[in-house]
Protein backbone atom coordinates (compact mmCIF):
# COMPACT_ATOMS: atom_id res chain seq x y z
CA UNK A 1 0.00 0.00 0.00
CA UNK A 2 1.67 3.29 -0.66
CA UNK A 3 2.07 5.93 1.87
CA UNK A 4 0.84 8.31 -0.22
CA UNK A 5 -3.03 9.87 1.03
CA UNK A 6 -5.96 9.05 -0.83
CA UNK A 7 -8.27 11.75 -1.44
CA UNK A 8 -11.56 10.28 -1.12
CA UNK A 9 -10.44 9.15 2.36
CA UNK A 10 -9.48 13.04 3.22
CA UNK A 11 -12.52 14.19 1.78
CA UNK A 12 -14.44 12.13 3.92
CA UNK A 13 -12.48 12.86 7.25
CA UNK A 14 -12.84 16.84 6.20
CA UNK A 15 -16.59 16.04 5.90
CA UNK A 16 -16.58 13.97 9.15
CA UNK A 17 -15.06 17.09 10.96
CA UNK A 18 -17.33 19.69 9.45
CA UNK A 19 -20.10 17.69 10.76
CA UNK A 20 -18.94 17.40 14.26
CA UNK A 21 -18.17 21.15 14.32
CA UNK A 22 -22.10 21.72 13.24
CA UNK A 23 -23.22 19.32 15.66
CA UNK A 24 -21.49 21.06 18.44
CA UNK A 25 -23.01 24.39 17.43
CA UNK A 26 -20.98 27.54 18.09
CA UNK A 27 -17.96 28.06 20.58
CA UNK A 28 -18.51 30.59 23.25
CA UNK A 29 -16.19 32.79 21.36
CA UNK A 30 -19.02 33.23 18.66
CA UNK A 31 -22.01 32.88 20.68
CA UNK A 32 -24.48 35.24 20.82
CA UNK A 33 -24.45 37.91 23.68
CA UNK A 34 -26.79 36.44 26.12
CA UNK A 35 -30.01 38.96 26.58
CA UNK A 36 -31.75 40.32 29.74
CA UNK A 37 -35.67 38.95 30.47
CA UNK A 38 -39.05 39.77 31.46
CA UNK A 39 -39.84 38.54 34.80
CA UNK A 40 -43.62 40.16 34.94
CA UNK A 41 -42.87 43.73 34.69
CA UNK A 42 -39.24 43.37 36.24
CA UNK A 43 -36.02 42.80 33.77
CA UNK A 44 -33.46 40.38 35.03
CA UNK A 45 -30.24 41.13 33.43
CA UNK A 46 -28.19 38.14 32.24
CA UNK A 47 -25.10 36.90 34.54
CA UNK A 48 -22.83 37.98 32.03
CA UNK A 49 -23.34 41.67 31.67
CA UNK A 50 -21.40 44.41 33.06
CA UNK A 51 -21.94 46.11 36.33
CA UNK A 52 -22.87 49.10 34.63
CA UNK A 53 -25.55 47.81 32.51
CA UNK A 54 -27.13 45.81 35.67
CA UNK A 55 -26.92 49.20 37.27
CA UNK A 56 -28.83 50.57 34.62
CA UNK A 57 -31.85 47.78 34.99
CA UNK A 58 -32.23 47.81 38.48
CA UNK A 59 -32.38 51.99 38.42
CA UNK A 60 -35.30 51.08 35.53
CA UNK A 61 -36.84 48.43 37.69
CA UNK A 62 -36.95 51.46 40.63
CA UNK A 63 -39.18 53.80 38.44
CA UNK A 64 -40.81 51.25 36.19
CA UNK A 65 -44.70 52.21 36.65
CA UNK A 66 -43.89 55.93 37.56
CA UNK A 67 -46.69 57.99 35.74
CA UNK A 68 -45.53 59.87 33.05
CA UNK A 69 -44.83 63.28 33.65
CA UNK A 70 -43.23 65.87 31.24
CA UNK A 71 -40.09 67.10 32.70
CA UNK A 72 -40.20 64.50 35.58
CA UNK A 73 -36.48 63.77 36.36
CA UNK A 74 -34.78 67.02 35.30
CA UNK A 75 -35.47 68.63 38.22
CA UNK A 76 -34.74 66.33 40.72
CA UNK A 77 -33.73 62.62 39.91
CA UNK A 78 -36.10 61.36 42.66
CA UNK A 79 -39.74 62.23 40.76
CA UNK A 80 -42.85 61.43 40.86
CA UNK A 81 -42.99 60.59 37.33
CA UNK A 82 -40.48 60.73 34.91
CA UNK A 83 -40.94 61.79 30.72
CA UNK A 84 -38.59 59.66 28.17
CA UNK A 85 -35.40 61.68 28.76
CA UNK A 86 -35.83 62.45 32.09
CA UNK A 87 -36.51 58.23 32.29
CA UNK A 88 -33.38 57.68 30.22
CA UNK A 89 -30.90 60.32 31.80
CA UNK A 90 -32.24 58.47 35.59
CA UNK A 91 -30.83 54.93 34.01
CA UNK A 92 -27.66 56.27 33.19
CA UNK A 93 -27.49 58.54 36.13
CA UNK A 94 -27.65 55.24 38.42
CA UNK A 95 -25.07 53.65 36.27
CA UNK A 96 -23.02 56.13 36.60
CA UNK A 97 -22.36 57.47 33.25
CA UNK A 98 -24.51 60.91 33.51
CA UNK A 99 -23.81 63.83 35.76
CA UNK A 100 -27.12 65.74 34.99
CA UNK A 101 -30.34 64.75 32.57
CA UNK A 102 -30.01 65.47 29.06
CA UNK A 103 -33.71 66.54 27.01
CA UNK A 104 -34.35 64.10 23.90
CA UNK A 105 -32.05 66.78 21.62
CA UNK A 106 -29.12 66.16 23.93
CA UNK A 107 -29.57 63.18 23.67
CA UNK A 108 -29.21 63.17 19.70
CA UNK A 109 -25.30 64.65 20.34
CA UNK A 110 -24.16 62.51 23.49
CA UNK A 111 -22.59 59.49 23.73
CA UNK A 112 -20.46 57.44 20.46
CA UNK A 113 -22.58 57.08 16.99
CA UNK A 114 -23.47 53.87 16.10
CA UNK A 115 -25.17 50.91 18.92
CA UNK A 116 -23.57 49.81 21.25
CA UNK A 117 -22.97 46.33 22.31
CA UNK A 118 -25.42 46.43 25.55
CA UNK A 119 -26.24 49.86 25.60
CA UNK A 120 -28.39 52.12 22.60
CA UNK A 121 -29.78 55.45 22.51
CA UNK A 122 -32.22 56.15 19.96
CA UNK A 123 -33.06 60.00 20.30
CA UNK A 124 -35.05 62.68 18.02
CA UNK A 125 -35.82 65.90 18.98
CA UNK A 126 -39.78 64.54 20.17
CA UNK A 127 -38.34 61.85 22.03
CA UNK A 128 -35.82 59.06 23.25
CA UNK A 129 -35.73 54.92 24.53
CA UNK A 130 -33.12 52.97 24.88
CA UNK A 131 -32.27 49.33 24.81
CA UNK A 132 -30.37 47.71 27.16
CA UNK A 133 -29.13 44.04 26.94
CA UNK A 134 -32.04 43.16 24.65
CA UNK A 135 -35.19 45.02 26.27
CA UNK A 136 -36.59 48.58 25.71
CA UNK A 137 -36.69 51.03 27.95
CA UNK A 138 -39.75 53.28 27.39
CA UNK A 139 -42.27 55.45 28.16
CA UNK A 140 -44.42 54.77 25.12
CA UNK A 141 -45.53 51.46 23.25
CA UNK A 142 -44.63 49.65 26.49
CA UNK A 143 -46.05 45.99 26.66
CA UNK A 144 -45.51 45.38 30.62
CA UNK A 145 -49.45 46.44 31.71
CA UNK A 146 -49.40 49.62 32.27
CA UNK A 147 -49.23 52.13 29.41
CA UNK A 148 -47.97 55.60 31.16
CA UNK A 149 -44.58 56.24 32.47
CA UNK A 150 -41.34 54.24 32.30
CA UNK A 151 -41.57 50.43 31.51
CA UNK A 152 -39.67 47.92 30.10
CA UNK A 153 -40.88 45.72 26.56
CA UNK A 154 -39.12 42.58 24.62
CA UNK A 155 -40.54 43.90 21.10
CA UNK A 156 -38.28 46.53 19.29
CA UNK A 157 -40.58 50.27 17.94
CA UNK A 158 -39.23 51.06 14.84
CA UNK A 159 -35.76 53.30 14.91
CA UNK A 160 -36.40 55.14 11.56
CA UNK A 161 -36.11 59.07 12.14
CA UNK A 162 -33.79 58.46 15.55
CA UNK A 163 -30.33 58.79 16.14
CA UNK A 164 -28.39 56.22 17.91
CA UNK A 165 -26.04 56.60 20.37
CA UNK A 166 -24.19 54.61 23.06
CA UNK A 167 -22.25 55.22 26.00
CA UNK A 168 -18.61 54.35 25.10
CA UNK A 169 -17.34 50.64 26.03
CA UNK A 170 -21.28 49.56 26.20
């Protein structure tokens, strides 16, 4: 027998590898970045995330269900109700990534361009959400129960018309 290979037999040990690799699905290096969840009306952020962004969903679980009010939270971060930016600027506030509360406009200038990778701003001059680790953070089209105020929601609003923005490094 000669020593040389045959190539139907490395053909079928290339196939024979590219199988096992697809039945092993994807390495933790290409995984997908695990999301937060609904628990009721309360987001649970995944294990995984950064302090910052947990800091940012427990500040949103705090005022989730706060009625909306317009300028809530640019007076005085503790308020008893909070409009979109006033809602956003708290979030980031308790993270601690924003000194004072920025209006929806400011919002359209702050932070890096782009998404982030947990964190993103989508701002207009009308109004702003964000989304951190996979859930909206809102004070319109909310899906937790209660439809004024601050609230959390798994389904995306369309982004068309906003700006987005992250903080840098989220």
């Amino acid at each position: 027998m000669s020593r040389r290979s045959n190539p139907f037999v490395a053909a079928l040990a290339f196939a024979c590898m590219a199988l096992a690799v697809a039945i092993a699905g994807p390495s933790a290096a290409t995984a997908a970045k695990p999301v937060a969840h609904l628990d009721g009306s309360r987001a649970v952020a995944p294990k995984s995330a950064p302090k910052a962004v947990k800091r940012m969903i427990r500040a949103g679980n705090k005022i989730r269900h706060k009625k909306y009010k317009w300028g809530g939270g640019h007076g005085d971060w503790t308020d008893k109700g909070y409009d979109c930016s006033g809602a956003v600027s708290f979030v980031l506030h308790k993270a601690g990534i924003l000194d004072y509360p920025l209006d929806s406009g400011g919002f359209m200038k702050w932070g890096s361009k782009r998404r982030g990778k947990w964190v993103s701003i989508f701002a207009n001059k009308e109004h702003v959400y964000m989304v951190v680790a996979g859930l909206r953070w809102d004070t319109s089209y909310i899906t937790d129960g209660d439809k004024s105020g601050p609230g959390w929601s798994e389904y995306m609003r369309p982004a068309k018309g906003f700006r987005t923005r992250h903080p840098a490094g989220l």
